[in-house]
Protein backbone atom coordinates (compact mmCIF):
# COMPACT_ATOMS: atom_id res chain seq x y z
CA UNK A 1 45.17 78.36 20.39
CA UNK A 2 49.24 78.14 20.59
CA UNK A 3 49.61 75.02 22.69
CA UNK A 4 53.06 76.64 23.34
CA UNK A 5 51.72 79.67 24.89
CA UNK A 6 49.51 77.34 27.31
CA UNK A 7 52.82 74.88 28.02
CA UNK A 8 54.41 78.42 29.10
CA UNK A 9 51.59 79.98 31.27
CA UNK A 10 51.48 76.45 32.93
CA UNK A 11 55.20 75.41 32.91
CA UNK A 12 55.51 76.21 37.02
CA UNK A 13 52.74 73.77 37.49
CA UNK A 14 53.69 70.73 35.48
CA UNK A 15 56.51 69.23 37.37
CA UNK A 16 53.87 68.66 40.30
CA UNK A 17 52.40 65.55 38.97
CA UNK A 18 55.89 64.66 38.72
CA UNK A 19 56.97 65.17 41.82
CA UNK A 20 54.34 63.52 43.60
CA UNK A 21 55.38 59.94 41.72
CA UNK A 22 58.84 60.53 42.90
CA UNK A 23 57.46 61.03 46.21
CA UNK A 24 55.38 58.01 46.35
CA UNK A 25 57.64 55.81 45.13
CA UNK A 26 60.75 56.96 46.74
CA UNK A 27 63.11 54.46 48.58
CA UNK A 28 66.41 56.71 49.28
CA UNK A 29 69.69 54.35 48.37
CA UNK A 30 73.24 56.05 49.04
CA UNK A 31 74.72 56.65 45.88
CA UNK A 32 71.43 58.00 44.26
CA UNK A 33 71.59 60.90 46.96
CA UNK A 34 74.84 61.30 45.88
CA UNK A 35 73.85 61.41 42.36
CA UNK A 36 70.98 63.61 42.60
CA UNK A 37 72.61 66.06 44.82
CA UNK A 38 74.99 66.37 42.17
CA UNK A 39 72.94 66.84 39.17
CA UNK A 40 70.34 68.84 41.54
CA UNK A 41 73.09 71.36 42.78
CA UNK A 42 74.69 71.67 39.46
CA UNK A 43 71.30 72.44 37.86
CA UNK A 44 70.60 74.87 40.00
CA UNK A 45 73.85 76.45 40.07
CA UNK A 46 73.25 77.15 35.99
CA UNK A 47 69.59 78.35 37.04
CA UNK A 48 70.85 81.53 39.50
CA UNK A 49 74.04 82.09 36.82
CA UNK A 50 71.81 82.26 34.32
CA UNK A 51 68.98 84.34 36.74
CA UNK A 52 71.96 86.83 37.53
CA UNK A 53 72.77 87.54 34.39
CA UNK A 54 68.82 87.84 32.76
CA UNK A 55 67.36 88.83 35.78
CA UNK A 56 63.83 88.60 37.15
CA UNK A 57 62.18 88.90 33.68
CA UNK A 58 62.58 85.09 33.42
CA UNK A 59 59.87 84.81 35.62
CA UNK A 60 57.18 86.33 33.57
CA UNK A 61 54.08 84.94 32.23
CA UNK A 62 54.54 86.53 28.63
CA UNK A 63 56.86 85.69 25.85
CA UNK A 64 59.41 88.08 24.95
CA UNK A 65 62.19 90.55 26.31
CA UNK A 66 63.26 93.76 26.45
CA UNK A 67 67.47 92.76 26.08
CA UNK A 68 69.18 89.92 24.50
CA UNK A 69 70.93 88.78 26.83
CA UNK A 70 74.11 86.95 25.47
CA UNK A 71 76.97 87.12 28.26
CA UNK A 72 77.39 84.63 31.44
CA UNK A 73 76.10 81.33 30.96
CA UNK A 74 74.00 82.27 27.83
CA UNK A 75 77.26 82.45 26.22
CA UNK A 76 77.49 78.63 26.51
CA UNK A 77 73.88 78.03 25.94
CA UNK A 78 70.77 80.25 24.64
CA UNK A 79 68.30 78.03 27.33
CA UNK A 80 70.31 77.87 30.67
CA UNK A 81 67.20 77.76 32.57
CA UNK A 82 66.10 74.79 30.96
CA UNK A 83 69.00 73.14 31.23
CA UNK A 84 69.59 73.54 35.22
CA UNK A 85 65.51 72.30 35.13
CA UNK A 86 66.28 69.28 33.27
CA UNK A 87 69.65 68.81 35.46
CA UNK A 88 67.32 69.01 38.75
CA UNK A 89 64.69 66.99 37.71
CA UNK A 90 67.18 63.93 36.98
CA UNK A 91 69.14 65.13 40.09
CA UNK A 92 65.14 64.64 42.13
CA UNK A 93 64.42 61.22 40.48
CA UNK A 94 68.38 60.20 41.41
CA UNK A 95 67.80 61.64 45.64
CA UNK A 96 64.09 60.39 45.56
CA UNK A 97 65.49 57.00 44.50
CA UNK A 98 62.45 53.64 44.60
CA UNK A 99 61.92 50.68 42.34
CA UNK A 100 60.71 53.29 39.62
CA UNK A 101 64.09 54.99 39.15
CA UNK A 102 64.96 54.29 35.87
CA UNK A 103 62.28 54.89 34.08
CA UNK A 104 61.09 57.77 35.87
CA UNK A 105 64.62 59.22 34.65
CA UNK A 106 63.78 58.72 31.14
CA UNK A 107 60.32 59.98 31.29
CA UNK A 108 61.51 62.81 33.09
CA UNK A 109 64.26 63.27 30.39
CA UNK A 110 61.50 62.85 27.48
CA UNK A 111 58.55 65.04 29.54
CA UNK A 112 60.77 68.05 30.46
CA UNK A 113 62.76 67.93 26.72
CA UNK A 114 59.67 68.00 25.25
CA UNK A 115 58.18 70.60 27.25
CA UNK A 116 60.89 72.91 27.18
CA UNK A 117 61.46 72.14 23.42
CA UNK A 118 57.95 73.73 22.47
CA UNK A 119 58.53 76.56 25.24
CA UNK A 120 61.76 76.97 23.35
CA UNK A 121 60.31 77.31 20.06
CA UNK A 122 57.88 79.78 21.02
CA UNK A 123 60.53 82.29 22.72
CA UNK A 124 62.75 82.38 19.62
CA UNK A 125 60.04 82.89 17.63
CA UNK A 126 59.19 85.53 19.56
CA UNK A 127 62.73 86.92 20.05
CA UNK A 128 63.43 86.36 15.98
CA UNK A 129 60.67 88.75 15.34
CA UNK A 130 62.02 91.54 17.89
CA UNK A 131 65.92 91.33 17.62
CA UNK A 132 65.95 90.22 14.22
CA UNK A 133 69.42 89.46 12.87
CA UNK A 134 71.36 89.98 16.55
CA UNK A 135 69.53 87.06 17.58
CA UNK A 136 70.51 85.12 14.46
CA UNK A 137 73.85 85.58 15.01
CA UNK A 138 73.72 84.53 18.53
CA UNK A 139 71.33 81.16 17.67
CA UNK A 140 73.99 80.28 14.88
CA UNK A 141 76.93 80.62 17.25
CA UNK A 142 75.28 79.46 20.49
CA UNK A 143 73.25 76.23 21.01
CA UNK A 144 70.30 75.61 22.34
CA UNK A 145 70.41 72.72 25.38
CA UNK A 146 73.66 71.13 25.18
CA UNK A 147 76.16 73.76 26.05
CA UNK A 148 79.63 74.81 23.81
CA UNK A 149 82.78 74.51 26.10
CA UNK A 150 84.16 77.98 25.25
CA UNK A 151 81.65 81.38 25.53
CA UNK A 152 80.92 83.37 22.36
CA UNK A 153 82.78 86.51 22.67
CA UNK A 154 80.32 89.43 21.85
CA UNK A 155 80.67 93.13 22.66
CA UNK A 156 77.77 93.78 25.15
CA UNK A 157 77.32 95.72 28.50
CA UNK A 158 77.04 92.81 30.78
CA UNK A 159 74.92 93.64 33.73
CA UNK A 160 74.37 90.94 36.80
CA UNK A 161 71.85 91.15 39.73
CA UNK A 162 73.48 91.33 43.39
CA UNK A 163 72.85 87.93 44.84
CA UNK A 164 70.41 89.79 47.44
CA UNK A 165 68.27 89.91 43.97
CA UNK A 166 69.05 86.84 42.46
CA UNK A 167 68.36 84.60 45.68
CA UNK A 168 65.04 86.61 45.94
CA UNK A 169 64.55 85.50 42.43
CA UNK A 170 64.91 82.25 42.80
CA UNK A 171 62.98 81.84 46.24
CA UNK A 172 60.10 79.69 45.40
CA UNK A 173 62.80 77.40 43.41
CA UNK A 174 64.95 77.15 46.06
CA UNK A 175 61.98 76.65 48.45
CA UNK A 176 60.51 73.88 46.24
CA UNK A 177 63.73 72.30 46.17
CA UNK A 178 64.27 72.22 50.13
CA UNK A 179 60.64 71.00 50.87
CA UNK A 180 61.19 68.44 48.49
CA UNK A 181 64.12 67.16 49.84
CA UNK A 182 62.70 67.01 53.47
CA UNK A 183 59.52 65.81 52.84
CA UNK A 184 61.61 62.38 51.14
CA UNK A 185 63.51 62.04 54.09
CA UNK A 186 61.04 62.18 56.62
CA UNK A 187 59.53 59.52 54.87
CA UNK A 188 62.42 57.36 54.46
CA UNK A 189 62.95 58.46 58.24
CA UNK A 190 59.33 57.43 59.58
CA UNK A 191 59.34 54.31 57.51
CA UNK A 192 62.42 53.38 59.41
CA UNK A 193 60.40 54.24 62.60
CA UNK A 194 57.57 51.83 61.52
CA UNK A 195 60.62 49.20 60.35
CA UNK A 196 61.80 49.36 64.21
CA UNK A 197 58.73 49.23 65.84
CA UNK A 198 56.34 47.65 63.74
């Protein structure tokens, strides 16, 4: 078996472990929320551009795509949705803050990049074999994580969800990212509490 096509099927799963570490460990500090919030909102901002102009088929379970999409923030990047991931996951491990910052970052740098890097492997083998050259030309003008300043011009019909669409799209991220942020500060707010009255 592809472990690539297992990384994919499994990819909404693997930031749990993740996330509970950051949660255990979390002691908020100022300029870490201020940091994360940052990284967090800016990740997520490339996430829905990049959902608007793909649309829902980016949450599928099989590899592949009907459209090459090359317009919006995939003119700056081929892997937007990657890239907003990686962005929030430093952004968490900034906002969840704790003694185990630092190298939480990095392995949260090195996990995700490696993860996405064999998801992203997979896809454009798959999306070599079905847009042959178009998708040539676009992966030898456009890179894959680190984004060009200035879009590849293309001609293309460029289509974008409503935001109706695109914030149903994005629901369970967005949801994910609000419980996340909640449950950290009602911990940071009950071990106040305790700090008070213990």
């Amino acid at each position: 078996m592809d472990i690539r096509k297992l990384i994919f099927k499994i990819r909404g799963y693997t930031p749990i472990p993740f996330a509970l570490v950051l949660l255990y460990q979390s002691d908020m500090i100022w300029w870490g929320i201020v940091i994360g919030l940052i990284l967090t909102l800016s990740g997520e901002f490339i996430r829905i551009s990049g959902v608007r102009c793909a649309g829902g088929r980016t949450r599928t379970r099989k590899v592949g795509a009907k459209e090459l999409c090359t317009w919006g923030p995939f003119a700056h990047v081929r892997n937007p949705l990657y890239l907003g991931n990686i962005l929030i996951y430093a952004g968490m491990t900034f906002f969840a803050g704790g003694p185990w910052l630092l190298p939480l970052l990095i392995i949260s740098l090195v996990y995700f990049s490696v993860q996405y890097g064999l998801i992203i492997s997979l896809e454009e083998q798959t999306l070599t074999k079905i847009f042959t050259e178009e998708y040539e030309e676009y992966k030898s003008n456009v890179p894959r994580l680190l984004p060009r300043i200035i879009a590849w011009k293309k001609e293309k019909d460029v289509k974008f969800l409503t935001w109706k669409k695109v914030v149903h799209t994005e629901r369970r991220t967005l949801q994910n990212f609000i419980v996340f942020i909640i449950i950290i500060v009602l911990k940071e707010v009950l071990i106040n509490i305790l700090h008070v009255f213990g």
